[in-house]
Protein backbone atom coordinates (compact mmCIF):
# COMPACT_ATOMS: atom_id res chain seq x y z
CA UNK A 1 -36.74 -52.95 -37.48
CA UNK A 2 -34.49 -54.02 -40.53
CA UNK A 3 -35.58 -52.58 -43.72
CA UNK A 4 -35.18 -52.24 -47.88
CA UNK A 5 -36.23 -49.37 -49.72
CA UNK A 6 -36.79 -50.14 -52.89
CA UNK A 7 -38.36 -48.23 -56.23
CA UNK A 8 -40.09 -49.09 -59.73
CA UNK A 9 -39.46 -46.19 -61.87
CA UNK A 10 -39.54 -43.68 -58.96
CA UNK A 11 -42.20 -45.13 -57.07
CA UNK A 12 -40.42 -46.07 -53.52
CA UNK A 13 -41.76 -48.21 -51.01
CA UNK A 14 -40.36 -49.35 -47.78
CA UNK A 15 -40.28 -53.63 -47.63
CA UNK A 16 -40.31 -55.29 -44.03
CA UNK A 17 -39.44 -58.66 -44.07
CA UNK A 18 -42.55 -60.41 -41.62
CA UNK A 19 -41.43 -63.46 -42.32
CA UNK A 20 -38.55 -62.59 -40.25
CA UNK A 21 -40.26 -59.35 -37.82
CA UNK A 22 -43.79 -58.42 -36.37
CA UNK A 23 -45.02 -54.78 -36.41
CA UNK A 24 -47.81 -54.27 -34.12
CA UNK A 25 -49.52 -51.22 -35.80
CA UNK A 26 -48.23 -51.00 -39.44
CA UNK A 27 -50.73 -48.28 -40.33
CA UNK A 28 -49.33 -46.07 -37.66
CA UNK A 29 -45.28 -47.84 -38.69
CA UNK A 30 -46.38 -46.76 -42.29
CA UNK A 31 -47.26 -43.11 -41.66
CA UNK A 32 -44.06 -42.48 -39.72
CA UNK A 33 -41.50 -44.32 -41.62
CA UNK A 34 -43.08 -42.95 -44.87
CA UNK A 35 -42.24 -39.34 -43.53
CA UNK A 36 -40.07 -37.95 -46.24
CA UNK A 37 -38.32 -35.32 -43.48
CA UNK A 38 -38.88 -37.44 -40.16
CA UNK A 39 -39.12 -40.60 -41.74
CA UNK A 40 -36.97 -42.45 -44.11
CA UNK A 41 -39.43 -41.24 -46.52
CA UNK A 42 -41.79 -43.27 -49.12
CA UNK A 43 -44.83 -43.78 -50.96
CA UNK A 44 -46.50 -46.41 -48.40
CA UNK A 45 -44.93 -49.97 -46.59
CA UNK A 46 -44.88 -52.74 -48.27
CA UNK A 47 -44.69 -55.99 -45.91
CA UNK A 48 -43.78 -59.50 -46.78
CA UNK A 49 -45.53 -62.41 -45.04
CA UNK A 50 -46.25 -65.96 -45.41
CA UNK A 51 -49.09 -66.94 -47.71
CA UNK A 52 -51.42 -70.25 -47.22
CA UNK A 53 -52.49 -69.69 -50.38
CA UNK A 54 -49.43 -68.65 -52.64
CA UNK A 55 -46.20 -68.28 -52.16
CA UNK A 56 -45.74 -65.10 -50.33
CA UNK A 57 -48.50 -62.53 -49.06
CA UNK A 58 -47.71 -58.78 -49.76
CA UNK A 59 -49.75 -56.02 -47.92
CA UNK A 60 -49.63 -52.65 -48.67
CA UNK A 61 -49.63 -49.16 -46.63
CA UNK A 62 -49.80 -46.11 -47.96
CA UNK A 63 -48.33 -43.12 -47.17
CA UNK A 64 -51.22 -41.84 -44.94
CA UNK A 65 -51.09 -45.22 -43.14
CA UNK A 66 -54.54 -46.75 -44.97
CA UNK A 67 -54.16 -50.24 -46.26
CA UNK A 68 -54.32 -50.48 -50.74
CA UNK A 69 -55.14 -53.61 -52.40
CA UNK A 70 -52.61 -53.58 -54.97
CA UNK A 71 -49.40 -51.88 -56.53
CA UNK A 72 -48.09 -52.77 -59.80
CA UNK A 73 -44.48 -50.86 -58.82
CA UNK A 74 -44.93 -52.22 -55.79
CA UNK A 75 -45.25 -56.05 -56.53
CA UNK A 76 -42.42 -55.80 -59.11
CA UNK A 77 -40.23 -55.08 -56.27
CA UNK A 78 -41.62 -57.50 -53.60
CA UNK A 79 -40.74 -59.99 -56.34
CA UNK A 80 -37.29 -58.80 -56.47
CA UNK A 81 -36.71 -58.43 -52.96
CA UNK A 82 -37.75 -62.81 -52.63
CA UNK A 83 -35.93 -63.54 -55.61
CA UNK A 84 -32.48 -61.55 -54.54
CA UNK A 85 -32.79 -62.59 -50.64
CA UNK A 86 -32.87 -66.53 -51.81
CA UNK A 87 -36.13 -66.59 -50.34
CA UNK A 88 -37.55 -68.51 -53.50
CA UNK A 89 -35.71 -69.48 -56.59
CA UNK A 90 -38.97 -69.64 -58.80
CA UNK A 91 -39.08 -67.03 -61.93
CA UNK A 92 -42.85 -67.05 -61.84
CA UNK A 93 -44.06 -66.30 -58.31
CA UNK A 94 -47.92 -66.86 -57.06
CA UNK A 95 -48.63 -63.62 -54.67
CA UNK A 96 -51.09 -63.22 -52.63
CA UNK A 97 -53.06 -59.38 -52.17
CA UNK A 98 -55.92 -58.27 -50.77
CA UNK A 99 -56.48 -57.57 -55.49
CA UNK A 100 -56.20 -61.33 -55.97
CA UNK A 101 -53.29 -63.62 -56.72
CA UNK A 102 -50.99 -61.33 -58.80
CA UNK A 103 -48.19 -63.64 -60.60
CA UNK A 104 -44.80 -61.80 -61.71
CA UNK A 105 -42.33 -63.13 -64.24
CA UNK A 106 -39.11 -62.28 -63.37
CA UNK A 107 -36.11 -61.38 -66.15
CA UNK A 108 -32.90 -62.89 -63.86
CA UNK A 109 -29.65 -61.92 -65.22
CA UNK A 110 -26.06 -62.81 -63.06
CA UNK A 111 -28.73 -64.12 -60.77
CA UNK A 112 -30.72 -61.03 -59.86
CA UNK A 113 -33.75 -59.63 -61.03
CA UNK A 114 -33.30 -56.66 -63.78
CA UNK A 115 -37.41 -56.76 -64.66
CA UNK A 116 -40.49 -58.02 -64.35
CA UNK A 117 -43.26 -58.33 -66.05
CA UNK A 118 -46.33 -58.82 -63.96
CA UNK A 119 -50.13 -60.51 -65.49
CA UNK A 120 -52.29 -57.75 -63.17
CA UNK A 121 -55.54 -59.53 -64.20
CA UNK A 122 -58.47 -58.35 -65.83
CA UNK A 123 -59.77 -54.83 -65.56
CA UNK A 124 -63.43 -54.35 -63.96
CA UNK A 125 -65.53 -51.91 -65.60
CA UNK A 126 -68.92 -52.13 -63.85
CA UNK A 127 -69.51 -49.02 -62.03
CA UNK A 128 -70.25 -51.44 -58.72
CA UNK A 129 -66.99 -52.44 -58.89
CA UNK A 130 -64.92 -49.53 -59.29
CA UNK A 131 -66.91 -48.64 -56.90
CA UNK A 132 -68.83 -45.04 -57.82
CA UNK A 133 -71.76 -44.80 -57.13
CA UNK A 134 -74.51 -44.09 -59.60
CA UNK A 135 -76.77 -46.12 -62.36
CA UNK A 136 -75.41 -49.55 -63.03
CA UNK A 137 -72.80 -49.57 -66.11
CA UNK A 138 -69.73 -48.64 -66.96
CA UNK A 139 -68.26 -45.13 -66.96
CA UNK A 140 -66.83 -43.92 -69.84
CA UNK A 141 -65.99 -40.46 -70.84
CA UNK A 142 -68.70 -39.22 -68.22
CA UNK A 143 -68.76 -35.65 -66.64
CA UNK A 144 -68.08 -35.35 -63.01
CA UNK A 145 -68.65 -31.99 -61.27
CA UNK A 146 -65.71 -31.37 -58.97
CA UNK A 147 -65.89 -27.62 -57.21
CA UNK A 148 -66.94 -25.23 -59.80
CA UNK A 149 -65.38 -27.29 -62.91
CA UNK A 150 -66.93 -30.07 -64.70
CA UNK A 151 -64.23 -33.26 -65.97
CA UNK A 152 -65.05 -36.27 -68.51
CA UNK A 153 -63.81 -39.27 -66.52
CA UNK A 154 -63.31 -42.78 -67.06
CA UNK A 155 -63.10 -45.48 -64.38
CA UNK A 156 -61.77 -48.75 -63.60
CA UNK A 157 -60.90 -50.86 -61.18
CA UNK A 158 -57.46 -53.33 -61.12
CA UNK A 159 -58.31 -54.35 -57.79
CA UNK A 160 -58.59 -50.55 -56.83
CA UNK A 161 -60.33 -47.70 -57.97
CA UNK A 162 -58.82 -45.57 -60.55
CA UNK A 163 -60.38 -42.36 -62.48
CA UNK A 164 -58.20 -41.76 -65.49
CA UNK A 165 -59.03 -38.07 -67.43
CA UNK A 166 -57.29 -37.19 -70.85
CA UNK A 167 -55.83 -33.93 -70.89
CA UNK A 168 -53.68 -31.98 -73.97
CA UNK A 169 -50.64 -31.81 -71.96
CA UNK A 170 -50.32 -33.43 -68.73
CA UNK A 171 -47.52 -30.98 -67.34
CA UNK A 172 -50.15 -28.28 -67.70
CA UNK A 173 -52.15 -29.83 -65.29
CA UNK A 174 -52.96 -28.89 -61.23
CA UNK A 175 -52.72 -32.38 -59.75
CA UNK A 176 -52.15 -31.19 -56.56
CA UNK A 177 -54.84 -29.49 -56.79
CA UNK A 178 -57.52 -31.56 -58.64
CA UNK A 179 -56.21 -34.96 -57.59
CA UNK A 180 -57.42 -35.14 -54.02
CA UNK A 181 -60.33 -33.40 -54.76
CA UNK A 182 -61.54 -36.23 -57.08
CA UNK A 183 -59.74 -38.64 -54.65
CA UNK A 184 -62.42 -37.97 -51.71
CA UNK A 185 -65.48 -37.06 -54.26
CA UNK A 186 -68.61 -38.31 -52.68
CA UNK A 187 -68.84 -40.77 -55.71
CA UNK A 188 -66.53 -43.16 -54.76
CA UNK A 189 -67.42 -44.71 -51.16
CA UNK A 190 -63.69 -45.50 -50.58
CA UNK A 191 -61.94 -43.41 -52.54
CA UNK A 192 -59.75 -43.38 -56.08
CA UNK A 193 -56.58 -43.30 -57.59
CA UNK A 194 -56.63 -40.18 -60.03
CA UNK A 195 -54.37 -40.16 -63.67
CA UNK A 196 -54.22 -37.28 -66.04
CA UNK A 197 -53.18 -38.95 -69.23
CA UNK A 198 -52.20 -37.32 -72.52
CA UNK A 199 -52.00 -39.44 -75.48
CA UNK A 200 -48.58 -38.89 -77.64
CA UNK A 201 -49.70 -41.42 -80.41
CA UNK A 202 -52.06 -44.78 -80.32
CA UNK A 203 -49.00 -46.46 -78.84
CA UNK A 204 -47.42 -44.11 -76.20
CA UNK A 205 -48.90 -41.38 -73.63
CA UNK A 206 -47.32 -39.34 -70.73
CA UNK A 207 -49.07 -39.63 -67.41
CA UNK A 208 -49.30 -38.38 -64.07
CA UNK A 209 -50.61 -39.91 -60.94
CA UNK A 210 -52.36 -38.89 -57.79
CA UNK A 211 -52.29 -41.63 -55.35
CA UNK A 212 -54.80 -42.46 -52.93
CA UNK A 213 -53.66 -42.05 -49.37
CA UNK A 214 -50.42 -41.22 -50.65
CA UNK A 215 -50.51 -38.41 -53.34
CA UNK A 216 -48.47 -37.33 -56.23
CA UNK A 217 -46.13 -40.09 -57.17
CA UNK A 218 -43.52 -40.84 -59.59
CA UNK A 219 -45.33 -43.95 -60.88
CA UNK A 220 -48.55 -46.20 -60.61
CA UNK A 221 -48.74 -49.24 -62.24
CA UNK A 222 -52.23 -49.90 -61.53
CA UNK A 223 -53.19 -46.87 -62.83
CA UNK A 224 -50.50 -47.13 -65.67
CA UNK A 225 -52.70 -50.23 -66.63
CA UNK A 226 -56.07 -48.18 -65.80
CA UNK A 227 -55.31 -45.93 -68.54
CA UNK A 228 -54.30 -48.30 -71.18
CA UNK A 229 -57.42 -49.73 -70.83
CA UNK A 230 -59.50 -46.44 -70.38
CA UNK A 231 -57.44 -45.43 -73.74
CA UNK A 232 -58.97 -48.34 -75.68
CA UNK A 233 -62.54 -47.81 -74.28
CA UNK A 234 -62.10 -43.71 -75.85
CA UNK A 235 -60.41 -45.13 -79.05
CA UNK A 236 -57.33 -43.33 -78.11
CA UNK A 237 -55.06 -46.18 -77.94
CA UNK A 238 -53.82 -49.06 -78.72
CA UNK A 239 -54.06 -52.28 -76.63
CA UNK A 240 -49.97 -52.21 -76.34
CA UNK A 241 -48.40 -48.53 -75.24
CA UNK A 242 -45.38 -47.30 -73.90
CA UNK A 243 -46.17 -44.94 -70.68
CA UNK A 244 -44.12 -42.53 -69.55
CA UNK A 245 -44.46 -41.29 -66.14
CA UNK A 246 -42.80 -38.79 -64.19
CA UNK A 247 -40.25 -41.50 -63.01
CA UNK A 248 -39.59 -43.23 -65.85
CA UNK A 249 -41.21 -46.11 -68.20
CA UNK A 250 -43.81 -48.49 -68.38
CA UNK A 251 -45.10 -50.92 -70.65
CA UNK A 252 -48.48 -52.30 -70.36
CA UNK A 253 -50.24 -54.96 -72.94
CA UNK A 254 -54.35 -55.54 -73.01
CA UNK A 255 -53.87 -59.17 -73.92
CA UNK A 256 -55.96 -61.34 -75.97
CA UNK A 257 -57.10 -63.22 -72.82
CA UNK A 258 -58.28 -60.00 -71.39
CA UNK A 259 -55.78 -59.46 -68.70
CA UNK A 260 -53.19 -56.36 -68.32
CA UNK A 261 -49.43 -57.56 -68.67
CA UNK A 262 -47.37 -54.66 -66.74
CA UNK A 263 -43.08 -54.18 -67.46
CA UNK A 264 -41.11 -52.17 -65.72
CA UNK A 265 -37.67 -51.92 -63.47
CA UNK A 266 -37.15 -52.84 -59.88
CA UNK A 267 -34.43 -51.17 -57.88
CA UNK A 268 -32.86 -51.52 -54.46
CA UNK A 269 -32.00 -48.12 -53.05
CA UNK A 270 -30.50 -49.12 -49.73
CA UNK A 271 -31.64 -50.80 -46.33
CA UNK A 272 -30.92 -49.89 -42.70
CA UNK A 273 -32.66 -50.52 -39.62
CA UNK A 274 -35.58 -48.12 -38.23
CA UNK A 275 -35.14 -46.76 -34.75
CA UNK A 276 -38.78 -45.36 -34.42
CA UNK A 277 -39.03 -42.57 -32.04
CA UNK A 278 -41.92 -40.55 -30.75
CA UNK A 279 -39.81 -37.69 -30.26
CA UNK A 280 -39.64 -36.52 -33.89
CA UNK A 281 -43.74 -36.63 -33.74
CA UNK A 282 -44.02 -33.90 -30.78
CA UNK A 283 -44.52 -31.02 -33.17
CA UNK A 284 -45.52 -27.65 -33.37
């Protein structure tokens, strides 16, 4: 199987062209080539595939082999990966996700793609449609009692679940720790994306992510996007902020029309082919 790996600000997928290759079990392909010691190593899969409906499908994989609905790092890339392949020669693609139809505008220079900045639609608020269960509304600043601690959360939704806490300093912080117990809290029915967000000024905060199904990452542009708008809802920030996250920077914009506007790099790393092998799975 003939493969790209590819990273926005140090979150690294793995992109399969299906246009061009079938995988019979990509939750299983996911888990294995995601490996970072038996694998090639990765946050999730990322496959492209035809689209009746836009110009290209993507579908996601995380790292634990269950299936996301969107990745803002992610889709920056899968628009770089079309655009650089010659598989489109449009700056403003129409792609299709399990989130919606997600459109990236590409910045092309010596014909490839250097950024892109990516409308990720409007955030959801409504408790329902995070979702978390509970009384109808939104959730804002609201206690949740995880283990023996109590945390003020604030959720949203981008077309998956997100929890985003402020903290004083965000390297202070036991993600590994917290994250996937808030990840699998009763609360939310199918899980959430955890962010630990400390705000620098109105316009700029530092941020860490846990991932669902794939833990700490470098990046999350969902939830990069989740916290801009969970900053406005605590009058901490600013509709326009700079993030920075543990792999580098984001900009996100709350725009007049209500919908997140997401910036950040796209890298190729390398590509290979995958010779999968259950040999590397027989364990002690």
């Amino acid at each position: 199987m003939k493969f790209v790996k590819m990273q926005g600000a140090g979150n690294d997928y793995i992109y399969v062209d299906c246009t061009d290759e079938e995988i019979e079990d990509p939750q299983e392909t996911a888990r294995r080539i995601s490996d970072r010691h038996f694998g090639v190593g990765a946050d999730g899969l990322i496959l492209i595939c035809r689209s009746q409906v836009a110009d290209f499908k993507m579908r996601i994989f995380n790292a634990d082999g269950s299936q996301a609905q969107m990745c803002g790092n992610g889709v920056r890339c899968f628009a770089k990966y079309v655009y650089d392949r010659g598989m489109t020669k449009k700056e403003t693609l129409r792609i299709e996700t399990p989130a919606g139809i997600i459109k990236p505008d590409l910045h092309v220079s010596a014909g490839k793609v250097i950024r892109v900045r990516v409308n990720m639609g409007r955030p959801r608020l409504q408790r329902a449609e995070i979702p978390m269960a509970g009384e109808a509304g939104r959730v804002i600043d609201e206690p949740l009692q995880v283990d023996t601690k109590v945390v003020r959360i604030t959720a949203v939704s981008m077309g998956n679940p997100h929890v985003v806490i402020f903290v004083d300093d965000v390297s202070e912080v036991p993600v590994g720790t917290l994250g996937p117990m808030i990840e699998k809290h009763p609360a939310f029915p199918e899980r959430t994306n955890v962010h630990f967000v400390e705000v620098v000024s109105p316009r700029e905060a530092r941020q860490r992510s846990w991932e669902r199904g794939s833990g700490e990452t470098l990046a999350c542009g969902t939830g990069a996007s989740a916290a801009l708008v969970a900053g406005c809802l605590n009058e901490k920030l600013q509709a326009e902020v700079t993030v920075h996250v543990r792999g580098g920077i984001l900009e996100v914009v709350w725009s007049d029309d209500d919908s997140i506007y997401l910036t950040g790099p796209a890298e190729t790393v390398f590509e290979g082919e995958w010779f999968d092998s259950d040999t590397a799975y027989q364990r002690i």
